[in-house]
Protein backbone atom coordinates (compact mmCIF):
# COMPACT_ATOMS: atom_id res chain seq x y z
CA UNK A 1 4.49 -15.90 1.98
CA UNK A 2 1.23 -13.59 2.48
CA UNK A 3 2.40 -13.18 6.07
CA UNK A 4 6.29 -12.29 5.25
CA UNK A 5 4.60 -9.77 2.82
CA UNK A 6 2.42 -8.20 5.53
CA UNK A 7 5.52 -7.82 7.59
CA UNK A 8 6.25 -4.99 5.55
CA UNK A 9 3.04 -2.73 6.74
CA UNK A 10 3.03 -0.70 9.57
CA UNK A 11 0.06 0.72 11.41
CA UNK A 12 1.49 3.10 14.33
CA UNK A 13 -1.03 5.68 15.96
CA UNK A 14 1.38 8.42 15.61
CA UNK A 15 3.33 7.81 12.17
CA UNK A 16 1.14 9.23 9.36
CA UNK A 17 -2.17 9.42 11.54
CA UNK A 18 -2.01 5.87 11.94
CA UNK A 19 -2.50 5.01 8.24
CA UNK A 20 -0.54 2.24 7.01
CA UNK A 21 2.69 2.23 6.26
CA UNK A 22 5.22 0.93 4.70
CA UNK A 23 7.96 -0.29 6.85
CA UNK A 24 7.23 2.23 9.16
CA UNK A 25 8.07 4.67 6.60
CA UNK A 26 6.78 8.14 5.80
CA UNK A 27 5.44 6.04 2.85
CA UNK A 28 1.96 5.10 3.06
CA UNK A 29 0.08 2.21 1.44
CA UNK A 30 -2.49 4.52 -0.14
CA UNK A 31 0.43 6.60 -1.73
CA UNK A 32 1.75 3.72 -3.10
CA UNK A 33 -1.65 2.84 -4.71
CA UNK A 34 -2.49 6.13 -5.86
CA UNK A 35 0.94 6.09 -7.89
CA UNK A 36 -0.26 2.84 -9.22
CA UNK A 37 -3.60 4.10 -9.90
CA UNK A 38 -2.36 6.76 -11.83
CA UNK A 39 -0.84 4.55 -14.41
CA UNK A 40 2.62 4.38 -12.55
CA UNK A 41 4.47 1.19 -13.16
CA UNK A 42 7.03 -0.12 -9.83
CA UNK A 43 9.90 1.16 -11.33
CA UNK A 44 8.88 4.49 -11.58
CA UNK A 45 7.85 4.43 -7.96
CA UNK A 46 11.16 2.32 -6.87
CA UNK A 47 13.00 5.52 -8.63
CA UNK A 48 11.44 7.76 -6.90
CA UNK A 49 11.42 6.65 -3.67
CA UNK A 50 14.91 5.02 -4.00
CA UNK A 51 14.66 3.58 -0.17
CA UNK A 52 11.42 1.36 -1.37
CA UNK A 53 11.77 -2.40 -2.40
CA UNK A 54 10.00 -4.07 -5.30
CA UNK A 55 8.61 -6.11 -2.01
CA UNK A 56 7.08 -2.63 -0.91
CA UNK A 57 4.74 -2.08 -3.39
CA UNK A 58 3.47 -5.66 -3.52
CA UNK A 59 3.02 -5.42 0.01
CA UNK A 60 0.81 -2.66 -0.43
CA UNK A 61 -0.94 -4.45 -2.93
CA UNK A 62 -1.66 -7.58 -0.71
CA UNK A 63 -2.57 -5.27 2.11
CA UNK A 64 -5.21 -3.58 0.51
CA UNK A 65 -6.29 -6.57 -1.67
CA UNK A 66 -6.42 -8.49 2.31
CA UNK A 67 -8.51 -5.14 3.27
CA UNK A 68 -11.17 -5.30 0.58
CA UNK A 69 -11.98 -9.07 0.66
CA UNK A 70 -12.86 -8.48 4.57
CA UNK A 71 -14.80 -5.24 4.03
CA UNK A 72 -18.00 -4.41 2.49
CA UNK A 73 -18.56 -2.95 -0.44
CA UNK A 74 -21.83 -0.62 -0.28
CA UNK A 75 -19.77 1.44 -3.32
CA UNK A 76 -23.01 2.25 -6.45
CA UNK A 77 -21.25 2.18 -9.74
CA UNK A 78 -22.57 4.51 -12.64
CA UNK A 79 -24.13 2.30 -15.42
């Protein structure tokens, strides 16, 4: 399923400065988590961006979630 998922990103050099994408989309992943960041639940996103799929914005999810377990993380949190 992860791979059907991943399907739904994009990376193409001249859409959105090559940042991922959704579906090749004007839509990028980090939108999509910044909306989610922000407290935004999939429905509100999925109504305002009636064109996106519930399978969008998990997609993004699993993309970045795939990103961050194969990156390092040299992030210092405040204590």
């Amino acid at each position: 399923m992860e791979n059907t998922v991943l399907d739904r990103i994009t990376i193409l050099p001249d859409l959105c400065n090559g940042k991922p994408t959704i579906r090749g989309l004007r839509i990028t992943v980090e939108t999509i988590l910044q909306f989610l960041s922000e407290g935004d639940s999939a429905e509100d996103i999925l109504e305002a961006y009636p064109f996106l799929e519930k399978e969008d914005i998990q997609a993004a999810v699993a993309f970045a979630l795939k990103n961050l377990s194969l990156q390092r993380n040299d992030i210092q949190l405040a204590s």
